[in-house]
N, C-alpha and C. Protein backbone atom coordinates (compact mmCIF):
# COMPACT_ATOMS: atom_id res chain seq x y z
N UNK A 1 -27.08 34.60 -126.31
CA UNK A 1 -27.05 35.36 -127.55
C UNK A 1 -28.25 36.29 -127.62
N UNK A 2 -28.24 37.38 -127.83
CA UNK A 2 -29.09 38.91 -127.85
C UNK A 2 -29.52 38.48 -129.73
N UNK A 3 -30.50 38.44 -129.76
CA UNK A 3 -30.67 37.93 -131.39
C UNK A 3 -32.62 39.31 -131.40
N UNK A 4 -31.83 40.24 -132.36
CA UNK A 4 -32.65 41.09 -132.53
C UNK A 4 -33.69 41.10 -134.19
N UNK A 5 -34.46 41.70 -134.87
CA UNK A 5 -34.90 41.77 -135.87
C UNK A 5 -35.14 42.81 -136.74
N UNK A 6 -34.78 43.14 -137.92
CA UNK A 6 -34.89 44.42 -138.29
C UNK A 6 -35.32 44.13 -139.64
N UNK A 7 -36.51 44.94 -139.58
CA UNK A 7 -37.22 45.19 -140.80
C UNK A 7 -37.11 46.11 -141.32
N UNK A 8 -37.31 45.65 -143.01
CA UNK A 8 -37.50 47.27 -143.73
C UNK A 8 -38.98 47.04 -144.30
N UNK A 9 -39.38 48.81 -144.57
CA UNK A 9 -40.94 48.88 -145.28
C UNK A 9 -41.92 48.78 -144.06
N UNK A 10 -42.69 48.84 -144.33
CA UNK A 10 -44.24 48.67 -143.20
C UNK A 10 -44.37 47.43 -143.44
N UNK A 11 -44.24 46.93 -144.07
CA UNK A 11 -44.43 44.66 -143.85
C UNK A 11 -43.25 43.85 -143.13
N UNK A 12 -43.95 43.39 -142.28
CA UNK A 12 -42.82 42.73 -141.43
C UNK A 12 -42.86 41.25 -141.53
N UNK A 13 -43.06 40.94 -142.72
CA UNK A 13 -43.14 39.32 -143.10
C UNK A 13 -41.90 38.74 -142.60
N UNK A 14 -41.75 37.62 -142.61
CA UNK A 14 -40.03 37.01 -142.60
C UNK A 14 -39.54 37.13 -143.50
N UNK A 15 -39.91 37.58 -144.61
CA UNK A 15 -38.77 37.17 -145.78
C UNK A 15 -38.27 39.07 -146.11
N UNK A 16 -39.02 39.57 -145.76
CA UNK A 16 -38.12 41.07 -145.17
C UNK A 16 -37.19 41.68 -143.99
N UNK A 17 -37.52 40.48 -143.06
CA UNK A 17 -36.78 40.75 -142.31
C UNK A 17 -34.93 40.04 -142.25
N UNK A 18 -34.02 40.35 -141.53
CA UNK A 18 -32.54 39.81 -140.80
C UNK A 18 -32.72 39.47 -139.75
N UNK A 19 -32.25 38.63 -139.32
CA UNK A 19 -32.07 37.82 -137.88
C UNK A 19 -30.62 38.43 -137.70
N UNK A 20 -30.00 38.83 -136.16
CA UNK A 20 -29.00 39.38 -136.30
C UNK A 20 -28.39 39.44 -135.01
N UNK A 21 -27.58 38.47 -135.16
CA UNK A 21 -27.29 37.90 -133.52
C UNK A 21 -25.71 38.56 -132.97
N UNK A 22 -25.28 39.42 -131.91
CA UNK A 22 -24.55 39.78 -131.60
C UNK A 22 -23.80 38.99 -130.42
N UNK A 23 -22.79 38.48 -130.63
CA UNK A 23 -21.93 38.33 -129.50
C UNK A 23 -20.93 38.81 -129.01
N UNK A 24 -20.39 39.23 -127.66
CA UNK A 24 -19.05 39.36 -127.03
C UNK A 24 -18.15 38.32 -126.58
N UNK A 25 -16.92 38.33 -127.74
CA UNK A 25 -15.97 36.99 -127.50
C UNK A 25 -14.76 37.75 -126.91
N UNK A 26 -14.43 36.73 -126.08
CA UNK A 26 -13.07 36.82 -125.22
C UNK A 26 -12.17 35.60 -125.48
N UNK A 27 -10.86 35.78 -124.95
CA UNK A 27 -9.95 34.60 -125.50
C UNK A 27 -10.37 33.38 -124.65
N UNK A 28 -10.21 32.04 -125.40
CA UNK A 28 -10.72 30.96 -125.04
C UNK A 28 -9.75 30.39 -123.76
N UNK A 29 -8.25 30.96 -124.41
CA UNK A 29 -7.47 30.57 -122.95
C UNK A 29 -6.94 31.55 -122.00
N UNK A 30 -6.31 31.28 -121.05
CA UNK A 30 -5.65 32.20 -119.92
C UNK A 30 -4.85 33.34 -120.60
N UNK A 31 -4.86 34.56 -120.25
CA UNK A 31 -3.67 35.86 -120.58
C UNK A 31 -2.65 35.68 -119.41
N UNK A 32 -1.59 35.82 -120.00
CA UNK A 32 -0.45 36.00 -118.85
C UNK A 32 0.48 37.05 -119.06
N UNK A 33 0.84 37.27 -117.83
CA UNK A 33 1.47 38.73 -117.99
C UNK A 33 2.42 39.04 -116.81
N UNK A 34 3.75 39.53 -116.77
CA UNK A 34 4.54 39.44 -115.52
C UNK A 34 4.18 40.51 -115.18
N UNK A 35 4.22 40.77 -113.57
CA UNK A 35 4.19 41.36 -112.58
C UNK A 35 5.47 42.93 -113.69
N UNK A 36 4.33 44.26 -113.33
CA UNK A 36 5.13 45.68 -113.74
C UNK A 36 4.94 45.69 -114.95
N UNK A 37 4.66 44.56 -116.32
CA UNK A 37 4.22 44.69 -117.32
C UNK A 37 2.82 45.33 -117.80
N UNK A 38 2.85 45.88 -118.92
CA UNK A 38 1.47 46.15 -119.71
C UNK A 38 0.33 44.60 -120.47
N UNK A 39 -0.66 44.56 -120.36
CA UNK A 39 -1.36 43.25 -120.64
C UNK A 39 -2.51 43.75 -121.29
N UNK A 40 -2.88 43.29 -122.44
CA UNK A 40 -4.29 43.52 -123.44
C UNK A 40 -5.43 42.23 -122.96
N UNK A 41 -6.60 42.19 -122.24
CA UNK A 41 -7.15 41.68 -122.10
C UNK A 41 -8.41 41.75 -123.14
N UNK A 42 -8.29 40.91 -124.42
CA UNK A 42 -9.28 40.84 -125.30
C UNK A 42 -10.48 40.43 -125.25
N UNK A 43 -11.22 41.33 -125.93
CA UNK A 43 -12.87 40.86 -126.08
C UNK A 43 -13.36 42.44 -126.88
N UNK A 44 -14.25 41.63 -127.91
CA UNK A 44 -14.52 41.95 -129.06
C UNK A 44 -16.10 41.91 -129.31
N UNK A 45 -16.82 42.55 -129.84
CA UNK A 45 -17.67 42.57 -130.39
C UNK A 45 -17.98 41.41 -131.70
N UNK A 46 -18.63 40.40 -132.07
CA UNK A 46 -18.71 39.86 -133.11
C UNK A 46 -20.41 39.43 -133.57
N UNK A 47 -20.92 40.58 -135.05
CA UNK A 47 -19.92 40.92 -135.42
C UNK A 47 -19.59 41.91 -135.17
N UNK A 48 -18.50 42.39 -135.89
CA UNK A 48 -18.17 44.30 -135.63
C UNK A 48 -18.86 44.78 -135.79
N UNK A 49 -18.88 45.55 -134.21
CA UNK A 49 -20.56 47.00 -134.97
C UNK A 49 -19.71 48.32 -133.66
N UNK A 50 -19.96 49.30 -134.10
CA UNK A 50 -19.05 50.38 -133.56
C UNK A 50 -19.78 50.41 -132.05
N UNK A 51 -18.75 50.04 -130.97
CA UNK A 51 -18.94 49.94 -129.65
C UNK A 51 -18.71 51.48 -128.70
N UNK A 52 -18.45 52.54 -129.53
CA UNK A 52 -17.72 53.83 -129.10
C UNK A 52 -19.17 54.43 -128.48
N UNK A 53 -20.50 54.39 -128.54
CA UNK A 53 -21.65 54.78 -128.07
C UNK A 53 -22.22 54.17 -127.24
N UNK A 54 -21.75 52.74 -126.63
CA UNK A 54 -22.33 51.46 -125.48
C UNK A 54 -21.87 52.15 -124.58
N UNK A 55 -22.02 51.64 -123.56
CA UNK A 55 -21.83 51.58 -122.29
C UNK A 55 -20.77 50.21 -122.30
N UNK A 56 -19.73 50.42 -121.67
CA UNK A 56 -18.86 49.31 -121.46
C UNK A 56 -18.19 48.49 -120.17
N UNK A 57 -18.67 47.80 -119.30
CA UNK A 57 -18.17 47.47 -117.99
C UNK A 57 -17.24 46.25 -117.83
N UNK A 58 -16.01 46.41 -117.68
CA UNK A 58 -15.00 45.53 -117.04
C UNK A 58 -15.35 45.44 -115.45
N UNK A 59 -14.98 44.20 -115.38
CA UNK A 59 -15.39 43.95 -113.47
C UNK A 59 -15.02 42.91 -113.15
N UNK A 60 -14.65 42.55 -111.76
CA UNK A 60 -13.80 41.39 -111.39
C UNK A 60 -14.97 40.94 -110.22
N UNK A 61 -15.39 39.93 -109.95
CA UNK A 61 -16.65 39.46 -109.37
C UNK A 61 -15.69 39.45 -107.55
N UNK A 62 -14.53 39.40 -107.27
CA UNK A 62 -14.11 38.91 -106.24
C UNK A 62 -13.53 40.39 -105.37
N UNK A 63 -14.41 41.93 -105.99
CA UNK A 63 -13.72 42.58 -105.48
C UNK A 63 -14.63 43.62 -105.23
N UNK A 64 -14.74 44.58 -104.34
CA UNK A 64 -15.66 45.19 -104.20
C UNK A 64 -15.23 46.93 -103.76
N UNK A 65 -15.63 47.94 -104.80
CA UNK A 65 -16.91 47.61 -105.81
C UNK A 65 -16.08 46.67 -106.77
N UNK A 66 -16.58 45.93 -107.68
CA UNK A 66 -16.10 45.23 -108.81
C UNK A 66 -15.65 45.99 -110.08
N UNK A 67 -16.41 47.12 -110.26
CA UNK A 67 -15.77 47.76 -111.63
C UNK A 67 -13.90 48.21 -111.64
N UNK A 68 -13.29 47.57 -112.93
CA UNK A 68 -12.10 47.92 -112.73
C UNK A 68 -12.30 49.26 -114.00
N UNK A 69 -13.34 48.94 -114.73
CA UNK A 69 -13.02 50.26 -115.87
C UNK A 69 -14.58 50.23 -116.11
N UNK A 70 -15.21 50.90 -116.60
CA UNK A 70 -16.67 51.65 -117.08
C UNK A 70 -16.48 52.74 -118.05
N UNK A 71 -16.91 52.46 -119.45
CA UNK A 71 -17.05 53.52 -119.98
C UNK A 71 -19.09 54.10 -120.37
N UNK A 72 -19.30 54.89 -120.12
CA UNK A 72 -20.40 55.26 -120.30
C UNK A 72 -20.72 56.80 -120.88
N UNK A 73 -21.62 57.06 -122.05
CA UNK A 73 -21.86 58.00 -122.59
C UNK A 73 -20.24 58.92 -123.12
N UNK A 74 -19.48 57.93 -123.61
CA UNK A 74 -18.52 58.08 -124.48
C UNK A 74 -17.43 58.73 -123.77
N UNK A 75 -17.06 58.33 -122.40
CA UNK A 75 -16.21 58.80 -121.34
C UNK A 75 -16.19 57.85 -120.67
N UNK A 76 -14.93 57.74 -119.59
CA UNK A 76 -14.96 56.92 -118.56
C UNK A 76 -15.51 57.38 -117.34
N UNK A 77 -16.12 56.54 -116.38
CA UNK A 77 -16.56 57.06 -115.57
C UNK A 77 -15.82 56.25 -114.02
N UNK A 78 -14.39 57.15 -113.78
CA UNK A 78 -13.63 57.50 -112.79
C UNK A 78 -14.46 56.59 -111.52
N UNK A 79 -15.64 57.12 -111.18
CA UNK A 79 -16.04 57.08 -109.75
C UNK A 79 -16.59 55.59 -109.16
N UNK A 80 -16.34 54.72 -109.93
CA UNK A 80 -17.00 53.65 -110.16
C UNK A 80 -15.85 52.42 -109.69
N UNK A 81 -14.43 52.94 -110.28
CA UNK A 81 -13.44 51.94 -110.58
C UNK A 81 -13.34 51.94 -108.70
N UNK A 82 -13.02 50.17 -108.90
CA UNK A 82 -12.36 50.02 -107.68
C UNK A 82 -11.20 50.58 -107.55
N UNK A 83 -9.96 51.46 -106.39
CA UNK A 83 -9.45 51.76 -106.16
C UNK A 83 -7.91 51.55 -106.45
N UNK A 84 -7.75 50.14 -106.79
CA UNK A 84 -6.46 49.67 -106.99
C UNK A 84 -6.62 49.88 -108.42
N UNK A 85 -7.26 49.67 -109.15
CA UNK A 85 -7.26 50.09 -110.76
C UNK A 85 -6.98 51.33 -111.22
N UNK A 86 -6.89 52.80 -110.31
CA UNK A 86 -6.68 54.48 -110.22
C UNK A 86 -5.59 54.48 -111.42
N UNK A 87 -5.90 54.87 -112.89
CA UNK A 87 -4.71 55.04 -113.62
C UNK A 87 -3.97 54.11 -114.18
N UNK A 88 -4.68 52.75 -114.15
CA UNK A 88 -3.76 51.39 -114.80
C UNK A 88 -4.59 51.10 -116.03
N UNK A 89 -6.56 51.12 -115.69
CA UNK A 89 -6.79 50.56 -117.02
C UNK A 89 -7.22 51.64 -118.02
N UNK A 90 -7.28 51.36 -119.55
CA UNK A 90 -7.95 51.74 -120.38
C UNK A 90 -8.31 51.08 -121.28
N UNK A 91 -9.21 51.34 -122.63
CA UNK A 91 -10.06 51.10 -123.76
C UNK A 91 -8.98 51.40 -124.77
N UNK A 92 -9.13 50.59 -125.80
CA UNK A 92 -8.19 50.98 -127.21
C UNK A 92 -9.28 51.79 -127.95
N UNK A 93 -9.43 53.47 -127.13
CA UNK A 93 -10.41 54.20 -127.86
C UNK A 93 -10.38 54.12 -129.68
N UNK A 94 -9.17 54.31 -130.39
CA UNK A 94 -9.37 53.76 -131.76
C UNK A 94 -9.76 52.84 -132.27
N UNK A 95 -9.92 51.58 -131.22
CA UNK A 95 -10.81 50.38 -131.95
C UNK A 95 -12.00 49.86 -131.82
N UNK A 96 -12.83 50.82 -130.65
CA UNK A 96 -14.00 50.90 -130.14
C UNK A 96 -15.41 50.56 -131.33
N UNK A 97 -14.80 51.58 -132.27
CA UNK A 97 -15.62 51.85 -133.77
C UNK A 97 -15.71 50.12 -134.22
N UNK A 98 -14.71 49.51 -134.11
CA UNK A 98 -14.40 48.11 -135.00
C UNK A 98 -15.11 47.25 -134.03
N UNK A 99 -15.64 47.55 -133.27
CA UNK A 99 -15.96 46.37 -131.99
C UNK A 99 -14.90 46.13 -130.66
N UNK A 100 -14.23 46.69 -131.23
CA UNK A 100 -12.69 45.82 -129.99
C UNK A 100 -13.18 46.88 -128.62
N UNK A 101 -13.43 45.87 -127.84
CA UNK A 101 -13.82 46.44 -126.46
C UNK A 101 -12.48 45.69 -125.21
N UNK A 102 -11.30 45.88 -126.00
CA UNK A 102 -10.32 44.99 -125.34
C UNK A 102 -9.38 46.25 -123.98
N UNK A 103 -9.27 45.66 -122.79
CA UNK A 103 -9.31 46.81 -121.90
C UNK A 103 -7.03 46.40 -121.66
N UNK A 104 -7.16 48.06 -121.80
CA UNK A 104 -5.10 47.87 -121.46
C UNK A 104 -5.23 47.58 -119.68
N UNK A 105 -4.17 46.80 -119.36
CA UNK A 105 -3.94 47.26 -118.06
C UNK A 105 -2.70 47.12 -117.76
N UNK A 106 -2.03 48.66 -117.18
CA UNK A 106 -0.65 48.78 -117.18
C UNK A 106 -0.21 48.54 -116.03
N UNK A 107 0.81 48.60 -115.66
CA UNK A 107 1.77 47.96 -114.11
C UNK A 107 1.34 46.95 -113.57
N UNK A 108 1.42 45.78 -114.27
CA UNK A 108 0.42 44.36 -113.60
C UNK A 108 0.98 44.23 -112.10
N UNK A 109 0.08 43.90 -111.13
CA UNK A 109 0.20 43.36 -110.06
C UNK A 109 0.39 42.19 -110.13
N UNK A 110 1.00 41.26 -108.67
CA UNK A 110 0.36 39.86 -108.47
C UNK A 110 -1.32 39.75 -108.01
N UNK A 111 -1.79 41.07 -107.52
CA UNK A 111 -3.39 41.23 -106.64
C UNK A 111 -3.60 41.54 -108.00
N UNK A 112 -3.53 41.40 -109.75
CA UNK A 112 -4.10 41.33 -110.35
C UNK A 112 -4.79 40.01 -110.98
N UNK A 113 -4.15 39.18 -110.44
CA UNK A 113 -4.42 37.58 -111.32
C UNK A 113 -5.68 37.39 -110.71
N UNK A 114 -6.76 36.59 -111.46
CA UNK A 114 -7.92 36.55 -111.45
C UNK A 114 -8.87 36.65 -112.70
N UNK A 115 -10.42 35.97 -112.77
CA UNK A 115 -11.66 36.65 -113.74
C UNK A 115 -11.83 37.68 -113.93
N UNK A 116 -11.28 38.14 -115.21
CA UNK A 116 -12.39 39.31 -115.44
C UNK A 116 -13.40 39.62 -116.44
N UNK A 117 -14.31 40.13 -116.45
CA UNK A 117 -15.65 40.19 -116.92
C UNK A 117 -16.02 41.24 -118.00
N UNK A 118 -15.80 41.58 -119.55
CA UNK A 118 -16.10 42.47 -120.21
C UNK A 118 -18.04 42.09 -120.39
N UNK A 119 -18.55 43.34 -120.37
CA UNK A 119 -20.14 43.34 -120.42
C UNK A 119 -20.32 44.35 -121.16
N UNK A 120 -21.96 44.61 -122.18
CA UNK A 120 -21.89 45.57 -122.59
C UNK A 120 -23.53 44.98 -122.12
N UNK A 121 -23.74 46.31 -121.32
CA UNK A 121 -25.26 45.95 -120.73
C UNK A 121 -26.52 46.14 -121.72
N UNK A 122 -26.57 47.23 -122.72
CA UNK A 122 -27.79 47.07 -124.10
C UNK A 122 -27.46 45.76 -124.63
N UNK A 123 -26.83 44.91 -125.12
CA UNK A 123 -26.57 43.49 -125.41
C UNK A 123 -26.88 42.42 -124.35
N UNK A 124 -26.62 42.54 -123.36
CA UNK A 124 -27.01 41.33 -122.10
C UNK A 124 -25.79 40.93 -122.47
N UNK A 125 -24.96 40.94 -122.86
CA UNK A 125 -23.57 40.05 -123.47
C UNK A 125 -22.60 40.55 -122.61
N UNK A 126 -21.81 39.30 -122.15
CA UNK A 126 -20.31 39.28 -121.76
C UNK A 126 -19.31 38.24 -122.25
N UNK A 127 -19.02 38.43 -121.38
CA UNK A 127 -17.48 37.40 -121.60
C UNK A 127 -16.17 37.21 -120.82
N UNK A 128 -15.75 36.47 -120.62
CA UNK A 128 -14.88 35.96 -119.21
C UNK A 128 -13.36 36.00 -119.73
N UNK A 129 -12.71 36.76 -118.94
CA UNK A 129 -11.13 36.99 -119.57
C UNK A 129 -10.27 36.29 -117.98
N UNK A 130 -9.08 35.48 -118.10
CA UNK A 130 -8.50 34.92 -116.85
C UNK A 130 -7.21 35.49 -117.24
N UNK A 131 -6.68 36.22 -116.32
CA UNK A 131 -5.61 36.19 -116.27
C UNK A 131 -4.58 35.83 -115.11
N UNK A 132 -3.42 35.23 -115.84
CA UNK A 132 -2.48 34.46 -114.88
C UNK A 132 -1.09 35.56 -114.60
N UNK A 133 -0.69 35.73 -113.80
CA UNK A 133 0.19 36.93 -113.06
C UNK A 133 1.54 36.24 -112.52
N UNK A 134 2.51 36.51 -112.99
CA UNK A 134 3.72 35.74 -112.77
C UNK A 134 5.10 36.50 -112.41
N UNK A 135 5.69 36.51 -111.58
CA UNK A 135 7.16 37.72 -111.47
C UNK A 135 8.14 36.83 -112.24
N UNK A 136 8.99 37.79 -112.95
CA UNK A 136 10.12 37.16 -113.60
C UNK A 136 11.17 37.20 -112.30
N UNK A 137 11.79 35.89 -112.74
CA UNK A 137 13.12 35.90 -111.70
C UNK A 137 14.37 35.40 -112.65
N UNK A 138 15.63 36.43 -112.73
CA UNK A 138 16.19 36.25 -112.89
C UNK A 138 17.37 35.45 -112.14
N UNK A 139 17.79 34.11 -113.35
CA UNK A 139 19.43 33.52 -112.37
C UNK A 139 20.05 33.93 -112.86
N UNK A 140 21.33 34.12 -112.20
CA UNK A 140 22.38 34.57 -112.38
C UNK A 140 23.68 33.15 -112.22
């Protein structure tokens, strides 16, 4: 926990100051998602404080480079993403403001199942998202 202090006035006694602890939460259990589907991998700012000015790094520890999405200085930054990610992920830029740092990722693979890692590096804060990858099979 990143636990910062903010005073008002030129006296910085305790009883002027807030204690003000920020965390990044992700879902407690597995996301699942079939193979060619769209999947919301959540994680949030708590509490809400407008995330649209952070720096934002998704990353999968088992892949190299690891970044699947990076947003930095209020853009994504393309050059970073590992290669198989080209055009699948994004940011719910409208909810950035609210905290929601929750990343889309469209045309699920099976080479998608695995950890992944939302970080917002001015916080030191992350959070661990798993997702489980499944093909539908139809009987007939």
């Amino acid at each position: 926990l990143l636990q910062t202090q903010n005073c008002s006035g030129k006296q910085h006694t305790p009883s002027k100051c807030t204690l003000n602890t920020k965390i990044v939460v992700g879902p407690s259990q597995p996301v699942l998602a079939t193979v060619g589907s769209d999947v919301l991998l959540s994680c949030r700012l708590e509490p809400a404080v407008d995330a649209s000015d952070m720096s934002i790094e998704w990353s999968r520890g088992d892949r190299d480079p690891s970044y699947v999405y990076v947003w930095s200085n209020r853009e994504e930054l393309e050059s970073s993403k590992h290669p198989d990610y080209e055009g699948r992920t994004s940011l719910l830029f409208g909810q950035l403001e609210s905290g929601n740092i929750s990343l889309k990722l469209s045309n699920v693979k099976l080479s998608d199942k695995g950890k992944y890692r939302c970080f917002i590096p001015r916080l030191g804060e992350g959070s661990a998202v798993e997702l489980v990858v499944g093909e539908l099979i139809l009987k007939v």
